[in-house]
C-alpha atoms as a PDB file:
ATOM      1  CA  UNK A   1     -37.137  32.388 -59.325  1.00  0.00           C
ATOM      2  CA  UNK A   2     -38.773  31.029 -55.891  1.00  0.00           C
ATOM      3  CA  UNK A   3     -36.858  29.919 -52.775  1.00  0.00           C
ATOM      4  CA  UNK A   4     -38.666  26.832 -53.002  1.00  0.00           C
ATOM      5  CA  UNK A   5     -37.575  25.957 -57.072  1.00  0.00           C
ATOM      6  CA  UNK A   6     -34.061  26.395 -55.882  1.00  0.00           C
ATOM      7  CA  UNK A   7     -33.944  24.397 -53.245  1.00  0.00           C
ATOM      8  CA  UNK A   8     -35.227  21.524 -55.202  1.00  0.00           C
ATOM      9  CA  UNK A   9     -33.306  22.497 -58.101  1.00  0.00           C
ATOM     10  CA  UNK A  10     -30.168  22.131 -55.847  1.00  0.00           C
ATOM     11  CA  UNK A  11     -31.339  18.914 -53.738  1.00  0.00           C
ATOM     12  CA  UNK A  12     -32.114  17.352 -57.321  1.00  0.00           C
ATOM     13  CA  UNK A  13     -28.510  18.021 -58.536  1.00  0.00           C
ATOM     14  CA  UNK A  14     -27.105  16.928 -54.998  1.00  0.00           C
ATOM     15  CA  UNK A  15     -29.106  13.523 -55.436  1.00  0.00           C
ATOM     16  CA  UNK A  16     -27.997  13.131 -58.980  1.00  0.00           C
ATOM     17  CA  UNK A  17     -24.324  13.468 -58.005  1.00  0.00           C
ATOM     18  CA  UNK A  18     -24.930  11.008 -54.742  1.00  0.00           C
ATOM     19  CA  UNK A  19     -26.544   8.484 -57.364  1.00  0.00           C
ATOM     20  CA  UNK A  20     -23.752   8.990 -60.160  1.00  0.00           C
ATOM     21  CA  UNK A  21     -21.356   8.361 -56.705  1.00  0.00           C
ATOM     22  CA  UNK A  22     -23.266   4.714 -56.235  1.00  0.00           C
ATOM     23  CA  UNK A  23     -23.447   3.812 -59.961  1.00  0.00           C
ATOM     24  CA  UNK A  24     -20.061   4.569 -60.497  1.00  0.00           C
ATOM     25  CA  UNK A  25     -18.739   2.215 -57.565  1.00  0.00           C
ATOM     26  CA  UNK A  26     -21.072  -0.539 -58.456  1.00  0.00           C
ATOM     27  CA  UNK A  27     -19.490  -0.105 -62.018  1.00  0.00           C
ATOM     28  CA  UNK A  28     -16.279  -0.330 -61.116  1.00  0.00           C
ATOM     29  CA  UNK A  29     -16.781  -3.041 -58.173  1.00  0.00           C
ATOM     30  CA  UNK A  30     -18.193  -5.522 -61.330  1.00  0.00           C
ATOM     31  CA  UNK A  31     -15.437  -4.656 -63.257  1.00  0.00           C
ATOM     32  CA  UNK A  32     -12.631  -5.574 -60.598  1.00  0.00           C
ATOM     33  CA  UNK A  33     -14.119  -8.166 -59.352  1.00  0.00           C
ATOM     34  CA  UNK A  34     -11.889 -11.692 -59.738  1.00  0.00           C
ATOM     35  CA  UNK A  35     -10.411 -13.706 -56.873  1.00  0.00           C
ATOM     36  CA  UNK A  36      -6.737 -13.726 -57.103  1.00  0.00           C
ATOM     37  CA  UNK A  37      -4.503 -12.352 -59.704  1.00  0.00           C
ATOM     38  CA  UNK A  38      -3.962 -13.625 -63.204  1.00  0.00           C
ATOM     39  CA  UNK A  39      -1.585 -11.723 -66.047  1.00  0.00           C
ATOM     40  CA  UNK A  40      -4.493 -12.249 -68.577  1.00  0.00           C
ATOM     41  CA  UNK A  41      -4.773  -9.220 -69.938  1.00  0.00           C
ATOM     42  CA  UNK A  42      -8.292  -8.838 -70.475  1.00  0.00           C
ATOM     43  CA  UNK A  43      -8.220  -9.085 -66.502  1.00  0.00           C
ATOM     44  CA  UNK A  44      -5.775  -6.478 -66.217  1.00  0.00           C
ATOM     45  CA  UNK A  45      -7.868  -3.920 -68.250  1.00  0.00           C
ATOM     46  CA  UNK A  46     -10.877  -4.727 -66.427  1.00  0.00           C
ATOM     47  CA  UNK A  47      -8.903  -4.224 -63.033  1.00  0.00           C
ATOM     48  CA  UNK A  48      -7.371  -0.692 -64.573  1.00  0.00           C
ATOM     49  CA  UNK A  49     -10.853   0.348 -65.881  1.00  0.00           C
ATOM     50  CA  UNK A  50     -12.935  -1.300 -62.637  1.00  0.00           C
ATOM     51  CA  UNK A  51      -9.981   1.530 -60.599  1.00  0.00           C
ATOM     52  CA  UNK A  52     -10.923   4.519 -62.948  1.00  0.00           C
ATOM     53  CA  UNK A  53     -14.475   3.991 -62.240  1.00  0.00           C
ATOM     54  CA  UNK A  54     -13.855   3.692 -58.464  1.00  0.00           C
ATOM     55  CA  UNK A  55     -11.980   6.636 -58.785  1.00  0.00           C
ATOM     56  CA  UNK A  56     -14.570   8.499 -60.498  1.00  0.00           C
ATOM     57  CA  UNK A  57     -17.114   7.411 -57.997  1.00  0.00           C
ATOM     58  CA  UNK A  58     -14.833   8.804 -54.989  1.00  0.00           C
ATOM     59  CA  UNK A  59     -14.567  12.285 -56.344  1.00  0.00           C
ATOM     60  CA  UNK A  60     -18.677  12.309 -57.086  1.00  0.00           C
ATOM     61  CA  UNK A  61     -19.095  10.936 -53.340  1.00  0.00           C
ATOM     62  CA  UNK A  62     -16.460  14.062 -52.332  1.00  0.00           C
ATOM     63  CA  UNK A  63     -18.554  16.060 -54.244  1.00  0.00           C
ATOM     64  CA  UNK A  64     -21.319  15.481 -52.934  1.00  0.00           C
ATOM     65  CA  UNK A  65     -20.169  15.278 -49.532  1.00  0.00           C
ATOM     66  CA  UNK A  66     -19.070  18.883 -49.435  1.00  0.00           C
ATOM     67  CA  UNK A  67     -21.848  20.215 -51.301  1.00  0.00           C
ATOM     68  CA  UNK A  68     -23.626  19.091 -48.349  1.00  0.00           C
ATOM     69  CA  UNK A  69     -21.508  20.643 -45.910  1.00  0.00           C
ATOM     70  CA  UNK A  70     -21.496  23.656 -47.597  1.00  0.00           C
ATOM     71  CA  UNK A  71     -25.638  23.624 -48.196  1.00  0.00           C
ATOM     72  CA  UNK A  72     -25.832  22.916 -44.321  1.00  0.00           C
ATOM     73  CA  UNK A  73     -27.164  19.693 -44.587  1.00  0.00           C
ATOM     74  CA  UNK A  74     -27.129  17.558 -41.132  1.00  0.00           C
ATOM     75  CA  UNK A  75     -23.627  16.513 -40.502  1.00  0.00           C
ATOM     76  CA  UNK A  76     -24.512  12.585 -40.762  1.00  0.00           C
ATOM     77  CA  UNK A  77     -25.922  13.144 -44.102  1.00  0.00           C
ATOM     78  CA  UNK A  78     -22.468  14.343 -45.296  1.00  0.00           C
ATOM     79  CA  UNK A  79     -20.366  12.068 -43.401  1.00  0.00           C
ATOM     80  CA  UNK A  80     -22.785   9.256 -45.203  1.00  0.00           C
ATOM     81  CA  UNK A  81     -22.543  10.422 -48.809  1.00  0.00           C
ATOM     82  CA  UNK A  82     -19.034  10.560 -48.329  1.00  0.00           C
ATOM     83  CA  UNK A  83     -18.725   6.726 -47.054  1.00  0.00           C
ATOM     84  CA  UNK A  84     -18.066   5.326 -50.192  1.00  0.00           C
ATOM     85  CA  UNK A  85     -15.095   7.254 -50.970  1.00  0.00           C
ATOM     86  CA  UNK A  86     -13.326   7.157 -48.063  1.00  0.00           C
ATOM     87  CA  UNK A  87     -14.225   3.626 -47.517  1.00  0.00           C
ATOM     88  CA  UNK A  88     -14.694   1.579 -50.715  1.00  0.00           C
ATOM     89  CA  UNK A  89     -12.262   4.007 -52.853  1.00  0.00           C
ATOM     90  CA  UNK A  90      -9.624   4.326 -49.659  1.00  0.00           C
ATOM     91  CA  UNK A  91      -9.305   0.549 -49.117  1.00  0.00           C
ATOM     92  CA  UNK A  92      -9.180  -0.139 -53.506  1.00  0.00           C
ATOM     93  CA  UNK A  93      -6.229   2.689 -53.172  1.00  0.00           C
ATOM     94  CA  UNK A  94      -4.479   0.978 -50.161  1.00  0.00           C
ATOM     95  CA  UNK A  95      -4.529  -2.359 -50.995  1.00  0.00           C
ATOM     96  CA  UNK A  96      -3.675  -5.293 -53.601  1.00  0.00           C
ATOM     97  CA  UNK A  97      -6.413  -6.371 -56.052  1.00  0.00           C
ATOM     98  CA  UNK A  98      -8.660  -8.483 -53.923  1.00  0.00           C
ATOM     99  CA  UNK A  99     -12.333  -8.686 -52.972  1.00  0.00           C
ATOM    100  CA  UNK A 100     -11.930  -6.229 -50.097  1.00  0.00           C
ATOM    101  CA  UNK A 101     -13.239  -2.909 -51.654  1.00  0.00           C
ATOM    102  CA  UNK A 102     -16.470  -5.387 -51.841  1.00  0.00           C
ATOM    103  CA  UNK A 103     -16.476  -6.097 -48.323  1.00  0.00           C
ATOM    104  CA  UNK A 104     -16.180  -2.304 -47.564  1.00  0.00           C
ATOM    105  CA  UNK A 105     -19.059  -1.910 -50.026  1.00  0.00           C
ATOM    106  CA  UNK A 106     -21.585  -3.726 -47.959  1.00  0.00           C
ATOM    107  CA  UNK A 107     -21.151  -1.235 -45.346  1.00  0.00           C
ATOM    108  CA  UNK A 108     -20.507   2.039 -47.305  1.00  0.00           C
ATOM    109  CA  UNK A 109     -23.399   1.600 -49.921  1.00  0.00           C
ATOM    110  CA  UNK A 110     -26.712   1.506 -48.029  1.00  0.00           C
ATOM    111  CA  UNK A 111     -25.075   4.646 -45.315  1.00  0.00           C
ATOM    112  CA  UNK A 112     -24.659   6.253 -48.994  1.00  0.00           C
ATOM    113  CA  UNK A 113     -28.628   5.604 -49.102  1.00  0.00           C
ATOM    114  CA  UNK A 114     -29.317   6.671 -46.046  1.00  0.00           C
ATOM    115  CA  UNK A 115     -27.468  10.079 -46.291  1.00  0.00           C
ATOM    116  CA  UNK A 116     -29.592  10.150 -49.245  1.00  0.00           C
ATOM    117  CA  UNK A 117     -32.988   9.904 -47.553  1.00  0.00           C
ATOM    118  CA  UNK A 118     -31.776  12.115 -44.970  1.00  0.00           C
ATOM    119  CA  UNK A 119     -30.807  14.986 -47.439  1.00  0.00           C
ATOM    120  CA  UNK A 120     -34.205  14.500 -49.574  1.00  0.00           C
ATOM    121  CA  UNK A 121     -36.562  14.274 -47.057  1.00  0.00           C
ATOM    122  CA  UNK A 122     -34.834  17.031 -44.636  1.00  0.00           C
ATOM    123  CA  UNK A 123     -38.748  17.451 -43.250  1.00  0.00           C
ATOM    124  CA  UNK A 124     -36.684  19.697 -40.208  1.00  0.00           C
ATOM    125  CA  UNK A 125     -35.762  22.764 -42.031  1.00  0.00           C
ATOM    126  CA  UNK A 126     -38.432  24.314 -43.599  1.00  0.00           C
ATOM    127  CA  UNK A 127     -38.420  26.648 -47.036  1.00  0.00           C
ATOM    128  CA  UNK A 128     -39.761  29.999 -47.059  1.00  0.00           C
ATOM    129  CA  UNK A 129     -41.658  31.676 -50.036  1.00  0.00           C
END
């Protein structure tokens, strides 16, 4: 097997995990999102569901974030991919059900892109045959 298959063999699976990171939170942002708390129970099991997703999307953004430390990616890139969970899944952790995690979201979503970009298109370190 080439250098140059396993590179992109292990950027593809680093994307994949960054993407499965965003589709996760967007998931679980839809399902939490109501503005104020209601004992309905079909809103409590979408806020408990809407948390496991979060939750899932944190540990793919950890993921992800130290398989690009440990692949030597550029420190941004990491710190990036890891925005959502530290941001979106830290503040649905830390506070009552509300429309914050959203909030966070606009912020930590498109520096999740960007890392993205950045780790794809890493046009700086070149692979040898």
């Amino acid at each position: 097997m080439s250098l140059r298959f396993r590179y992109w063999a292990w950027t593809g699976f680093w994307a994949a995990l960054v993407m499965a990171s965003m589709a996760f939170m967007l998931m679980g942002l839809w399902r939490r999102i109501f503005f104020g708390y209601t004992p309905i129970p079909e809103f409590v099991e979408d806020l408990r569901v809407g948390n496991q997703f979060l939750l899932a999307g944190s540990a793919f953004s950890v993921a992800a974030a130290v398989q690009a430390w440990v692949q030597r990616y550029p420190r941004w890139v990491a710190a990036c991919v890891a925005a959502p969970a530290v941001m979106i899944g830290g503040v649905a952790l830390v506070t009552y059900p509300n429309l914050a995690p959203h909030l966070a979201a606009v912020f930590a979503l498109p520096a999740a892109v960007a890392g993205l970009l950045g780790g794809i298109l890493r046009w700086h370190q070149p692979v040898d045959e």
